[in-house]
C-alpha atoms as a PDB file:
ATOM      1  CA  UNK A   1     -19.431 -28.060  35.619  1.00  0.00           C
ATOM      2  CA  UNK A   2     -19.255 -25.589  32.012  1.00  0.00           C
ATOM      3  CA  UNK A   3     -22.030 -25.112  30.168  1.00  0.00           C
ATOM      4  CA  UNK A   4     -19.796 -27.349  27.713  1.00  0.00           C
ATOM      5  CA  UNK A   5     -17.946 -29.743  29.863  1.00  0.00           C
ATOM      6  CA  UNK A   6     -18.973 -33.346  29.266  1.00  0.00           C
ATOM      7  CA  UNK A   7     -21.717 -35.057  31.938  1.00  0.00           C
ATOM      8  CA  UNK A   8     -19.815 -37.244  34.458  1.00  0.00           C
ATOM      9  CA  UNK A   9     -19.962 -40.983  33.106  1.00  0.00           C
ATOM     10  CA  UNK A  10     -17.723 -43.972  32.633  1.00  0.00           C
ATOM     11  CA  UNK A  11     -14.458 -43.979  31.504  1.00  0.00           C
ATOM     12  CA  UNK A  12     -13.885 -46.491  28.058  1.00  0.00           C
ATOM     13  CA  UNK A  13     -10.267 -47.949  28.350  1.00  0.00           C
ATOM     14  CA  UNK A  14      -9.181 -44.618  26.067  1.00  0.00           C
ATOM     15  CA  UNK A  15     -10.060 -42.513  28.860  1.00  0.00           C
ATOM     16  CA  UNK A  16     -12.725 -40.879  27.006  1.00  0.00           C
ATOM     17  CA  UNK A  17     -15.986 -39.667  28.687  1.00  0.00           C
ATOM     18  CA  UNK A  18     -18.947 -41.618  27.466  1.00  0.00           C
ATOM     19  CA  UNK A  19     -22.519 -40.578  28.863  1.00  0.00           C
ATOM     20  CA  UNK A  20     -23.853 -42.722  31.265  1.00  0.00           C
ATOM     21  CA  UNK A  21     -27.156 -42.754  29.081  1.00  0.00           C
ATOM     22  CA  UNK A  22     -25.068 -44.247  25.774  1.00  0.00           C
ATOM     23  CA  UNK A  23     -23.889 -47.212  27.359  1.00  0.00           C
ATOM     24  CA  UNK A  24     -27.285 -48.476  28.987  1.00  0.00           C
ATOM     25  CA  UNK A  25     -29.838 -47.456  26.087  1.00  0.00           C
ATOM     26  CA  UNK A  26     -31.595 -44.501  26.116  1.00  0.00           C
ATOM     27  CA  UNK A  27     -34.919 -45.528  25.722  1.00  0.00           C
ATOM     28  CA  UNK A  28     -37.410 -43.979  23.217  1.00  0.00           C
ATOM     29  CA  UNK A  29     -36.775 -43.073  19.258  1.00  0.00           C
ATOM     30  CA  UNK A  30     -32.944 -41.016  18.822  1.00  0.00           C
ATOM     31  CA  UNK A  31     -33.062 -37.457  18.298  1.00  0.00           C
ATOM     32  CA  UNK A  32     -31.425 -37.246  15.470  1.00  0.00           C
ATOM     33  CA  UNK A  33     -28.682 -39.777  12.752  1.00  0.00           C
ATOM     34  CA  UNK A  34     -25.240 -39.353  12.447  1.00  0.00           C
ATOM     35  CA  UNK A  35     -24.394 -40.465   8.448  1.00  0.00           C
ATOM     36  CA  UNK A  36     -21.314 -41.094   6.618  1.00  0.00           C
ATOM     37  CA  UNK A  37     -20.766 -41.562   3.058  1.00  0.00           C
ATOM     38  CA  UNK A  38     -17.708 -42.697   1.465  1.00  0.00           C
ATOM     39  CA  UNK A  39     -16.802 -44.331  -2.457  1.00  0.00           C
ATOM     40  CA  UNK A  40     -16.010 -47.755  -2.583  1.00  0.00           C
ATOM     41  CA  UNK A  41     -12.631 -46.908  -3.332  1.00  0.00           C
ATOM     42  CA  UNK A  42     -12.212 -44.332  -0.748  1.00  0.00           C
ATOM     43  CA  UNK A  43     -11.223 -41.766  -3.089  1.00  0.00           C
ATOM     44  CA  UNK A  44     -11.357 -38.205  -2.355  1.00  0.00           C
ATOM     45  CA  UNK A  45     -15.123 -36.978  -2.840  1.00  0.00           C
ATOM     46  CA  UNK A  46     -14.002 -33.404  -4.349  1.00  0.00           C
ATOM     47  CA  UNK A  47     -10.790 -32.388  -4.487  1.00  0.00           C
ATOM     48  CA  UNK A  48     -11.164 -28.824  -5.651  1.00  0.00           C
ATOM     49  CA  UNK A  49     -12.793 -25.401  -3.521  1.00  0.00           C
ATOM     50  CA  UNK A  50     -15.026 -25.977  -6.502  1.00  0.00           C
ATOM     51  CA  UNK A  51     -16.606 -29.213  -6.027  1.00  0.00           C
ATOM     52  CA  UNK A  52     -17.022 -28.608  -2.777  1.00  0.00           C
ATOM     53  CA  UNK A  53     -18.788 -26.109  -2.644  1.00  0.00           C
ATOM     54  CA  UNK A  54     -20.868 -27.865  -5.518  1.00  0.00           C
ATOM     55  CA  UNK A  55     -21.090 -30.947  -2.350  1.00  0.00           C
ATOM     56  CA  UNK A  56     -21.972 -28.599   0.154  1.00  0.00           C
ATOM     57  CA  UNK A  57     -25.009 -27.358  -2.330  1.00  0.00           C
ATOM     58  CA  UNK A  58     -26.151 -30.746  -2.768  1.00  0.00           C
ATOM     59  CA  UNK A  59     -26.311 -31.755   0.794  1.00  0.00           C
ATOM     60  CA  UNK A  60     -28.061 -27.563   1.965  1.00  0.00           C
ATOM     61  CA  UNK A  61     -30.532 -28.081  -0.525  1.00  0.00           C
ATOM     62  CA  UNK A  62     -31.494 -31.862   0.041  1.00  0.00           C
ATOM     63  CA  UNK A  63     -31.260 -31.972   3.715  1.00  0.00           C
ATOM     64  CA  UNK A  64     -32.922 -28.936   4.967  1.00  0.00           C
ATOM     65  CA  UNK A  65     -35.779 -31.225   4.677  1.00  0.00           C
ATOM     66  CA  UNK A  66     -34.776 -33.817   6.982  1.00  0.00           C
ATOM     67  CA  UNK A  67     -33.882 -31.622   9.637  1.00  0.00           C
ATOM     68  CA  UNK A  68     -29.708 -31.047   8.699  1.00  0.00           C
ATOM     69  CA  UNK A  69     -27.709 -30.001  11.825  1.00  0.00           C
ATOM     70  CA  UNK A  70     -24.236 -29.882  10.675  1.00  0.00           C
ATOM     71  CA  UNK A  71     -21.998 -31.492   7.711  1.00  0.00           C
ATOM     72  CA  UNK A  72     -18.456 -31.833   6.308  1.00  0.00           C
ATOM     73  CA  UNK A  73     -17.065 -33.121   3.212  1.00  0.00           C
ATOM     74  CA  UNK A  74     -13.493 -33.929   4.394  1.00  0.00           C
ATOM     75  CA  UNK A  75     -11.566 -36.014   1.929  1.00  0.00           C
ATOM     76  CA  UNK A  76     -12.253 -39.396   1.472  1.00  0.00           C
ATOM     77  CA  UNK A  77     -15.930 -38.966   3.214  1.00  0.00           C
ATOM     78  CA  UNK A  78     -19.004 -36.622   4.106  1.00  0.00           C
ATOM     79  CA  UNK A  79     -20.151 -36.942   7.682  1.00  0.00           C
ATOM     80  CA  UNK A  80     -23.595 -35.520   8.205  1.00  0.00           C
ATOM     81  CA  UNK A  81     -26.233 -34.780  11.689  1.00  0.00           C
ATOM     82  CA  UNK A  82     -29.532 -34.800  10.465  1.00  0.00           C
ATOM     83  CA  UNK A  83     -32.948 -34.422  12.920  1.00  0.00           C
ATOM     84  CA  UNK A  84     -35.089 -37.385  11.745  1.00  0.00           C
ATOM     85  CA  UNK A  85     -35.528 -41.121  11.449  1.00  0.00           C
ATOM     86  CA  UNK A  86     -33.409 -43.481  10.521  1.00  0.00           C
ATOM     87  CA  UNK A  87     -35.395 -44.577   7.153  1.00  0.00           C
ATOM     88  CA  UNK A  88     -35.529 -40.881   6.352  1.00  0.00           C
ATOM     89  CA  UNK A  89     -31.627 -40.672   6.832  1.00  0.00           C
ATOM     90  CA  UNK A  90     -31.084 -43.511   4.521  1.00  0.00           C
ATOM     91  CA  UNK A  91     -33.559 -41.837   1.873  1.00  0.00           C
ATOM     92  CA  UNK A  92     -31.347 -38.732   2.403  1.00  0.00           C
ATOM     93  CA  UNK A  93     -27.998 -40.327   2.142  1.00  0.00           C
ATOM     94  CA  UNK A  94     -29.240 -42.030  -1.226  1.00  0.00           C
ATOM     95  CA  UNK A  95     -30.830 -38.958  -3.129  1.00  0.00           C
ATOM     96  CA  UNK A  96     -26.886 -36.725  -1.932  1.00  0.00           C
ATOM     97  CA  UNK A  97     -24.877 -40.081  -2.977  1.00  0.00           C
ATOM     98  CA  UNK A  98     -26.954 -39.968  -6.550  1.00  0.00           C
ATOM     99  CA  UNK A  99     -26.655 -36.454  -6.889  1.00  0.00           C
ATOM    100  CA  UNK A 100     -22.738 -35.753  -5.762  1.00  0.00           C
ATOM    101  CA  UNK A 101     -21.900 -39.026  -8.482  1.00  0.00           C
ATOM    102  CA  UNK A 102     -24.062 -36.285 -11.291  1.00  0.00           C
ATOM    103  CA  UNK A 103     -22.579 -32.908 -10.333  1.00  0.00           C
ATOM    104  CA  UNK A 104     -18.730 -34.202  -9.424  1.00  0.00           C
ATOM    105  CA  UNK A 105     -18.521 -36.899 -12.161  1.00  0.00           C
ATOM    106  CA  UNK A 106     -17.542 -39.493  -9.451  1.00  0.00           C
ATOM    107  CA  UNK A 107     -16.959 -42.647 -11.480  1.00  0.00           C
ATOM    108  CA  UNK A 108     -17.684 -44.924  -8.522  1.00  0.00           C
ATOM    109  CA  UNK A 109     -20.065 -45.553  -6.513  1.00  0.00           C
ATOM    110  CA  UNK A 110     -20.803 -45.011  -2.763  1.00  0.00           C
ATOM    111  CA  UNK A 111     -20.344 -47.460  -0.282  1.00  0.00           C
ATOM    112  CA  UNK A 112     -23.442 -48.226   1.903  1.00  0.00           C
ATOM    113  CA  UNK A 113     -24.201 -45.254   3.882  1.00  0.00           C
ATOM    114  CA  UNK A 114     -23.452 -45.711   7.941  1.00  0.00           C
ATOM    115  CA  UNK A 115     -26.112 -44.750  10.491  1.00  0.00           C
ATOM    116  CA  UNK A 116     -25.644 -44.412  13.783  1.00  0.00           C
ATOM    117  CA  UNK A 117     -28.258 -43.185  15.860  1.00  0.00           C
ATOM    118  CA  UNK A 118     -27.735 -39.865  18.466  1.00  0.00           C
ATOM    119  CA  UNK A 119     -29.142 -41.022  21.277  1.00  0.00           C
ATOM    120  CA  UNK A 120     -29.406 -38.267  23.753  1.00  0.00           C
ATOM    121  CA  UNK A 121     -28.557 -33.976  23.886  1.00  0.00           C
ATOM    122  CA  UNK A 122     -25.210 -34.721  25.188  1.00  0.00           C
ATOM    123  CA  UNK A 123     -24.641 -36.939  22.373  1.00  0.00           C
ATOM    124  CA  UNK A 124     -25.529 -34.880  19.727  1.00  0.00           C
ATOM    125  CA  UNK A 125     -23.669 -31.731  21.261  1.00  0.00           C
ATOM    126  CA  UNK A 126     -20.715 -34.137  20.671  1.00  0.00           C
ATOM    127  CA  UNK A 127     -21.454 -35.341  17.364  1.00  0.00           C
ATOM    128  CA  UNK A 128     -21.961 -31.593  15.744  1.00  0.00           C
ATOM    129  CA  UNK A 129     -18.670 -30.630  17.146  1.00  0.00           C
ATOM    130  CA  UNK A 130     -16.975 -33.713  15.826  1.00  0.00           C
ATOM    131  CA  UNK A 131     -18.662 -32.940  12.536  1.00  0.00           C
ATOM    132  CA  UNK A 132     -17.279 -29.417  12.257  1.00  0.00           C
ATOM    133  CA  UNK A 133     -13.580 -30.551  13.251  1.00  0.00           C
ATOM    134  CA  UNK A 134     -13.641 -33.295  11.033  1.00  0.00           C
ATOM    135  CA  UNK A 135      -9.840 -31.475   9.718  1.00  0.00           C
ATOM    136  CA  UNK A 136      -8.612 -30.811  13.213  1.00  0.00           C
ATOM    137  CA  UNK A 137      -9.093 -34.755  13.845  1.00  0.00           C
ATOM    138  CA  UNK A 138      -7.324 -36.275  10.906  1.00  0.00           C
ATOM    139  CA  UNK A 139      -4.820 -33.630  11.337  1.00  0.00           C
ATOM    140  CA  UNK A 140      -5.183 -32.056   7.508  1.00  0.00           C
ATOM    141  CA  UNK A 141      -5.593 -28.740   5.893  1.00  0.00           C
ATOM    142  CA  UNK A 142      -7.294 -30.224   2.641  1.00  0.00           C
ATOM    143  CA  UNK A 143     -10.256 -27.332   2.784  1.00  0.00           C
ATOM    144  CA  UNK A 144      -9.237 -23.474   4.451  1.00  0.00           C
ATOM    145  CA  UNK A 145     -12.247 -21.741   3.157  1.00  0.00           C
ATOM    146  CA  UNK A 146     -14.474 -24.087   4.704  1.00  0.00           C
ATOM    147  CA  UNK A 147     -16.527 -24.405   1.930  1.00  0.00           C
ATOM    148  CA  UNK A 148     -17.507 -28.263   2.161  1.00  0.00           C
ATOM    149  CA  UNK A 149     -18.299 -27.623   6.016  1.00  0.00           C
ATOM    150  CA  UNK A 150     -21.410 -26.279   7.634  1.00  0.00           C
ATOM    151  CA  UNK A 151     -19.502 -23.664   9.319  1.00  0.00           C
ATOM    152  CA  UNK A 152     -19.734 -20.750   7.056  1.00  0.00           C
ATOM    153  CA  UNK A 153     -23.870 -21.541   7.131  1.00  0.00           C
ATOM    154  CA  UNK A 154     -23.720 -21.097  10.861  1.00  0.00           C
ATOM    155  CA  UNK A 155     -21.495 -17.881  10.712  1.00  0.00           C
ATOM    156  CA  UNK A 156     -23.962 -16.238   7.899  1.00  0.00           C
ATOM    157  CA  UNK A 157     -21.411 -16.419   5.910  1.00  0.00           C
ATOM    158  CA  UNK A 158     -23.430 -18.574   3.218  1.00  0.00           C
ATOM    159  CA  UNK A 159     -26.812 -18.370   2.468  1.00  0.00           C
ATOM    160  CA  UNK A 160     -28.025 -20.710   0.753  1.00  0.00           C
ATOM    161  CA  UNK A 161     -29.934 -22.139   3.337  1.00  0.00           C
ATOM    162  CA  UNK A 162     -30.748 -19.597   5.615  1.00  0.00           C
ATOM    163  CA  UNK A 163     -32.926 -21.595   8.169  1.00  0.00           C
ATOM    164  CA  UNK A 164     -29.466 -24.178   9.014  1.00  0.00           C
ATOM    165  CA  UNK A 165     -28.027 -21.639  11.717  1.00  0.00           C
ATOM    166  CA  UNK A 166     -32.141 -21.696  13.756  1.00  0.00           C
ATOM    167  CA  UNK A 167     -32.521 -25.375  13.296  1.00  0.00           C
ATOM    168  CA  UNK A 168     -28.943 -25.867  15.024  1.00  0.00           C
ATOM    169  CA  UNK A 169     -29.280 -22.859  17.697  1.00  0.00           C
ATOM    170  CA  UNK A 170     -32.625 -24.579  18.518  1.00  0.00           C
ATOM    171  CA  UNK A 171     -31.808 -28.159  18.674  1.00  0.00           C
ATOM    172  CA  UNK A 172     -28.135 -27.647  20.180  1.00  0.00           C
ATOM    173  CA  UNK A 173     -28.485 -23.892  21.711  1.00  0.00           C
ATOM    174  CA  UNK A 174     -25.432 -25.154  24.381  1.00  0.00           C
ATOM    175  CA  UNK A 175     -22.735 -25.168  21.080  1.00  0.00           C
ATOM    176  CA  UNK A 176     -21.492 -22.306  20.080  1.00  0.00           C
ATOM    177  CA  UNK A 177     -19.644 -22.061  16.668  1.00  0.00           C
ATOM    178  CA  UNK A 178     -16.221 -19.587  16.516  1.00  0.00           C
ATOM    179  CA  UNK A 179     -14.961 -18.278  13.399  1.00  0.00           C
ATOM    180  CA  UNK A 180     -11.571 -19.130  12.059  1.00  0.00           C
ATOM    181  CA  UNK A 181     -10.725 -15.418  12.405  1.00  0.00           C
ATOM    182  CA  UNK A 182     -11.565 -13.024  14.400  1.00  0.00           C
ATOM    183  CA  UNK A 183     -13.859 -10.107  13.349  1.00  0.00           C
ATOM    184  CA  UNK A 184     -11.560  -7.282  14.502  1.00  0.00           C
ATOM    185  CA  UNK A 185      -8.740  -8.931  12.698  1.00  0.00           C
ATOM    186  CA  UNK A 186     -11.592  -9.290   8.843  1.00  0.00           C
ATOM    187  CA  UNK A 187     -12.290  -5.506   9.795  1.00  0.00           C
ATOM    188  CA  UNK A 188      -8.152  -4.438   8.998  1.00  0.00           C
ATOM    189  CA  UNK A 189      -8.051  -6.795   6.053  1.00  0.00           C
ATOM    190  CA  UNK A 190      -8.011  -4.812   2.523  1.00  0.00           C
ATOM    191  CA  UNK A 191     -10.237  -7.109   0.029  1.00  0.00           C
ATOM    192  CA  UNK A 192      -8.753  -7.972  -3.182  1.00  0.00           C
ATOM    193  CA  UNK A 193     -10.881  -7.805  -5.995  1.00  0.00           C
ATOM    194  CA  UNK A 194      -9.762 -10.632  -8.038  1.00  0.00           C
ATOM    195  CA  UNK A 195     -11.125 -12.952  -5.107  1.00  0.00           C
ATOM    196  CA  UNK A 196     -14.333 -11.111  -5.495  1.00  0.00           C
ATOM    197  CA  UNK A 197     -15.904 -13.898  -7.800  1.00  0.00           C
ATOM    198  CA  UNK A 198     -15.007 -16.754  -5.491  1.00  0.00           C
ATOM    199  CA  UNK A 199     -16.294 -15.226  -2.588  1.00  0.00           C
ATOM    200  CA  UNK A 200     -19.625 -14.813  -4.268  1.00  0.00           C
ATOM    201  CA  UNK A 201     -19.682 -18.562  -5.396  1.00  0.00           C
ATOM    202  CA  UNK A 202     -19.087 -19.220  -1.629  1.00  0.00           C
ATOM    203  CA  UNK A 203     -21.659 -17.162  -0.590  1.00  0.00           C
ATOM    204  CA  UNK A 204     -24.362 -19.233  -2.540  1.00  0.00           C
ATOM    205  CA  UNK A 205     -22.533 -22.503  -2.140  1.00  0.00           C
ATOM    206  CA  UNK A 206     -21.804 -22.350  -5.894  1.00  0.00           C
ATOM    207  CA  UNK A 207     -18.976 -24.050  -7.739  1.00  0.00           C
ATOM    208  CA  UNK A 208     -18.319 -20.549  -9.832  1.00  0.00           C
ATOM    209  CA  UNK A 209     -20.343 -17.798 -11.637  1.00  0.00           C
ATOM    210  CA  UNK A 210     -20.488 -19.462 -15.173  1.00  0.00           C
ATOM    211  CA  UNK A 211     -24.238 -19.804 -16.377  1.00  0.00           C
ATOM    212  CA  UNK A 212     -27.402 -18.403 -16.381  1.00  0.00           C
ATOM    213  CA  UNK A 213     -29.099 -19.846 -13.203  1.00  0.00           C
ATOM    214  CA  UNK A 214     -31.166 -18.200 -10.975  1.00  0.00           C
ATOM    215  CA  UNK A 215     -28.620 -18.458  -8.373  1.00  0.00           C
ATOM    216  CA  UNK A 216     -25.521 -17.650 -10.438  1.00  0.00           C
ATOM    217  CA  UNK A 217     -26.991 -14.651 -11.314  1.00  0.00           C
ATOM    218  CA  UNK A 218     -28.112 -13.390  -8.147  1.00  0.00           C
ATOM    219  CA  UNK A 219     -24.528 -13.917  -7.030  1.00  0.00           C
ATOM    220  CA  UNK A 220     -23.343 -12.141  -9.358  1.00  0.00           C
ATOM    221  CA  UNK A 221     -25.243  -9.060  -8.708  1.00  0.00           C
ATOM    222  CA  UNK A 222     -24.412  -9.593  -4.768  1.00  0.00           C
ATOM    223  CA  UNK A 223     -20.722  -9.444  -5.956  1.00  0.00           C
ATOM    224  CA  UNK A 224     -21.211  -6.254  -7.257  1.00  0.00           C
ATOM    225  CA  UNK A 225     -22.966  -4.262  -4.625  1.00  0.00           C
ATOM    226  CA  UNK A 226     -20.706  -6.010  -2.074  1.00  0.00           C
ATOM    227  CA  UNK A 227     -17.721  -4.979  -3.826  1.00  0.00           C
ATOM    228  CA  UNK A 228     -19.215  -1.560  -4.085  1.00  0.00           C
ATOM    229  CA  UNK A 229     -19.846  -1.455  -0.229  1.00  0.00           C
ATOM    230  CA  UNK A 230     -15.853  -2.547   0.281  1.00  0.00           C
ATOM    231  CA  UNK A 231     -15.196   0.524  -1.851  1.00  0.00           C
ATOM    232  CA  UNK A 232     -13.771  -1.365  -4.690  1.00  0.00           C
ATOM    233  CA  UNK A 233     -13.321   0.833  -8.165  1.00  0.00           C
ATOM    234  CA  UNK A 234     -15.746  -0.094 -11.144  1.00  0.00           C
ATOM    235  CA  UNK A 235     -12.941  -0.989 -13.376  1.00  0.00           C
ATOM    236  CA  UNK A 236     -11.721  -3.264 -10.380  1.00  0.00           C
ATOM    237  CA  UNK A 237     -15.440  -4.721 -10.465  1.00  0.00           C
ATOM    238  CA  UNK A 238     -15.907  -5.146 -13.912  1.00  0.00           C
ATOM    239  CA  UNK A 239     -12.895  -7.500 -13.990  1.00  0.00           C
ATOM    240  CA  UNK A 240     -13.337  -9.689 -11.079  1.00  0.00           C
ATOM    241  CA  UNK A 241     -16.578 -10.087 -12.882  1.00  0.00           C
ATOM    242  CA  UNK A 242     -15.616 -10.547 -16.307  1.00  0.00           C
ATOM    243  CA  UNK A 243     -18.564  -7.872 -17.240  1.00  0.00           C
ATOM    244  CA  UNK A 244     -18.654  -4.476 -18.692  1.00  0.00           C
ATOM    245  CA  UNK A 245     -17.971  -1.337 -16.351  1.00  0.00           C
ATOM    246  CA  UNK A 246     -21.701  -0.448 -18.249  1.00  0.00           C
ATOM    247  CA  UNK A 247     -23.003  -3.638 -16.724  1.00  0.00           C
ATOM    248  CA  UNK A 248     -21.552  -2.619 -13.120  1.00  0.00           C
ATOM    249  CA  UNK A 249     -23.112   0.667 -12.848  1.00  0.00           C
ATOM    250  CA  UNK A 250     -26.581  -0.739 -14.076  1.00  0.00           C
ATOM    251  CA  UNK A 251     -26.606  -3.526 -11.681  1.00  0.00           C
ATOM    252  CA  UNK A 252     -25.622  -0.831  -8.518  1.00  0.00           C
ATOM    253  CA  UNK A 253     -28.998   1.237 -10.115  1.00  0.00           C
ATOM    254  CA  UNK A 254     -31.320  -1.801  -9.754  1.00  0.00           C
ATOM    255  CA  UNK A 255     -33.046  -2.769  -6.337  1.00  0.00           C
ATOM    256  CA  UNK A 256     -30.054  -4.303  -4.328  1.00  0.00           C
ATOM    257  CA  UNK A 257     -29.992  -8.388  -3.179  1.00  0.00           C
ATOM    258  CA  UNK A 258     -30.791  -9.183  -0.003  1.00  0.00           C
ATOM    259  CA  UNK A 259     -28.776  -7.756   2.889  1.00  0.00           C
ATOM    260  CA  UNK A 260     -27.791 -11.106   4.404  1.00  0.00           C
ATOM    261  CA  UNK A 261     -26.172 -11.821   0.805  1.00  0.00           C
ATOM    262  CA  UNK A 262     -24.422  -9.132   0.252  1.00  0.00           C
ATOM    263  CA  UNK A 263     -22.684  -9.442   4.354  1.00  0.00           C
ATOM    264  CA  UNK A 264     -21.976 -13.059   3.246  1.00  0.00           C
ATOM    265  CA  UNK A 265     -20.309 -12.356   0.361  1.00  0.00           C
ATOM    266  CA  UNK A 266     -17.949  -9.589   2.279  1.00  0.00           C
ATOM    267  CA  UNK A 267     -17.013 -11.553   5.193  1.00  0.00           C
ATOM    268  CA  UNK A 268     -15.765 -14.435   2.588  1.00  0.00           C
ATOM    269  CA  UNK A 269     -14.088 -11.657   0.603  1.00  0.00           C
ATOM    270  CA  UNK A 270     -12.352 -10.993   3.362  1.00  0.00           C
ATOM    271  CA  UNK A 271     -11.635 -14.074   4.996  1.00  0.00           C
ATOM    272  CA  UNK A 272     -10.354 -15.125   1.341  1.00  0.00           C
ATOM    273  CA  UNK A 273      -7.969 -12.097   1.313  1.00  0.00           C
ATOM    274  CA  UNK A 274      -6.828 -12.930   4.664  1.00  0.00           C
ATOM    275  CA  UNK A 275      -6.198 -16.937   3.668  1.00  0.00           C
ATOM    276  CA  UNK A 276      -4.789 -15.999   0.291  1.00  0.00           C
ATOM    277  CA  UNK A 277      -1.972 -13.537   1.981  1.00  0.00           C
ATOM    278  CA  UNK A 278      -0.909 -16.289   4.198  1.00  0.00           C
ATOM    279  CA  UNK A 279      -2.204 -15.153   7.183  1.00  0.00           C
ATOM    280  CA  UNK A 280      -4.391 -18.077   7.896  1.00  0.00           C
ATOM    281  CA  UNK A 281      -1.432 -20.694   8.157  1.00  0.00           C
ATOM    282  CA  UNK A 282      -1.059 -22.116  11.432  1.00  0.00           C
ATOM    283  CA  UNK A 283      -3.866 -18.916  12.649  1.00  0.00           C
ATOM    284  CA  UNK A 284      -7.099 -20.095  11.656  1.00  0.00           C
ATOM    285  CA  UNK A 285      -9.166 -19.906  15.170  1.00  0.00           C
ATOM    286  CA  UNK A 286     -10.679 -23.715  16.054  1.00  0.00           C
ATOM    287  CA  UNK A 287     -14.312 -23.653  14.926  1.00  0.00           C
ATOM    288  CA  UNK A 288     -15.523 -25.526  17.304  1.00  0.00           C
ATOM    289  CA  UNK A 289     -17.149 -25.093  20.933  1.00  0.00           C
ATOM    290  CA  UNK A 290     -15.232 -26.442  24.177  1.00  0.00           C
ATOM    291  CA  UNK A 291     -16.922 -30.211  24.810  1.00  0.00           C
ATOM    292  CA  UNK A 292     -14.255 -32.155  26.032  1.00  0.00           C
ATOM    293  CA  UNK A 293     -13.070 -34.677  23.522  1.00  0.00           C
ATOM    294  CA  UNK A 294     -15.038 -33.244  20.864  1.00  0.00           C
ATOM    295  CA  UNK A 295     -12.254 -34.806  18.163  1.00  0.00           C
ATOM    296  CA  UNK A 296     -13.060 -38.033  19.410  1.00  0.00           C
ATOM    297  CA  UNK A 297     -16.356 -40.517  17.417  1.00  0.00           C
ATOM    298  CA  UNK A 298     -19.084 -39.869  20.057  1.00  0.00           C
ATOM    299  CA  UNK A 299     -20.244 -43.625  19.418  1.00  0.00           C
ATOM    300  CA  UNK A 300     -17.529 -45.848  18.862  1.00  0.00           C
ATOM    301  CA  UNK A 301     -13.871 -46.834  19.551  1.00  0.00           C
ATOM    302  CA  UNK A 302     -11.657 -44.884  16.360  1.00  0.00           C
ATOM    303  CA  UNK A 303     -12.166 -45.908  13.340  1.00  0.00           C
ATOM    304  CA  UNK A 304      -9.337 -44.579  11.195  1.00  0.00           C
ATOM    305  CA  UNK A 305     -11.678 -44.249   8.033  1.00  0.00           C
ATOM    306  CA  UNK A 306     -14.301 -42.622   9.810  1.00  0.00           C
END
């Protein structure tokens, strides 16, 4: 058996491997919570690359606490795979429900969050992947750049919570996350500027570079010594920026971000470029690993909502 075929068990009357250890009980607390939010109308949570990346913010800065694994805002719901109890789930799912109704100006509220505990390792191995592939299962393209996913966090291609990528390699070291693209095909892409200031929101899991925040303005600067590493002219820089060509060179004389940044910032410049000259339709690797039936709920016959 592959390191990421599924354990022998029974076979549910979809023909879908179901650890033996699921349908008995494993005994003992669950190693981790799978949540899902969704509005009472079933609306789509954010609509716009904007928003979520704005979502994505709210649930890397609130769950690093509680042990996050692995999210996606897909449309009409946010799954999540957090590492701690089920009260402390619930507490988690509240505070991102509170916040995501403040930053996106959702004018409904959230339904009651559903928990469902991961019982054992094969079961969470399963419920990251079906996390991650939340598009692949419901068969839409609502979200290219990833940003509402955890993907890009795994890849190092967003930092904003540096520590997600450890907590997952330590808790499920058996998945292993692909990119949508291939890094020999990134290497031959040309960046384009003007997608310079996007990238750098995605970077930092920001919804754009207006402001004066802390974080806004370091991505800002990592825009400009990233575009500076892809070669890019200052005049080129100072208008993906919307700063001076004065303001370029000063910020390329003061002590650069951190390295991990500026990568980040690249590789979505790139992988931007590549999705924005059409090259991603149909292309786009599957970011997933190989566990059989990965697409399929891990704990439950299909919901069509879920």
């Amino acid at each position: 058996m592959g390191a990421f075929d599924a354990p022998r068990g029974e076979r549910t009357t979809r023909g879908c491997s179901i650890s033996p250890r699921l349908l008995r009980g494993a005994g003992g607390e669950p190693i981790a919570q799978h949540v899902t939010m969704r509005l009472e109308d079933s609306r789509v949570i954010a609509p716009t690359a904007g928003q979520r990346r704005a979502a994505a913010r709210t649930l890397l800065e609130m769950g690093a606490g509680d042990g996050l694994l692995a999210f996606h805002v897909v449309d009409t719901h946010a799954h999540a795979v957090v590492s701690c109890s089920r009260a402390r789930a619930g507490q988690l799912a509240r505070r991102v429900e509170i916040s995501l109704r403040a930053r996106l100006g959702l004018p409904c509220r959230f339904e009651p969050a559903r928990i469902r505990p991961v019982l054992d390792q094969w079961h969470l191995q399963r419920s990251v992947l079906y996390v991650i592939r939340q598009e692949e299962r419901h068969g839409i393209c609502a979200d290219p750049a990833r940003d509402g996913c955890s993907l890009p966090d795994v890849l190092g291609w967003r930092v904003a919570d540096d520590k997600l990528a450890a907590r997952l390699r330590a808790f499920v070291p058996r998945v292993r996350l692909a990119a949508p693209v291939d890094a020999s095909t990134l290497a031959s892409v040309e960046p384009d500027p003007e997608l310079l200031a996007e990238a750098a929101a995605a970077a930092l899991a920001l919804a754009d570079l207006g402001g004066r925040a802390a974080a806004t303005v370091q991505a800002r600067r990592a825009a400009a010594w990233a575009g500076a590493a892809e070669t890019l002219r200052g005049a080129a820089l100072a208008s993906a920026l919307a700063i001076t060509r004065r303001r370029v060179a000063q910020t390329l004389t003061e002590p650069p971000p951190p390295p991990a940044l500026i990568r980040a910032v690249r590789m979505q410049l790139r992988f931007r470029t590549w999705l924005a000259r059409g090259f991603g339709a149909g292309n786009a690797s599957h970011p997933g690993g190989s566990v059989a039936d990965a697409m399929e709920d891990p704990t439950r016959a299909r919901d069509s909502r879920a």
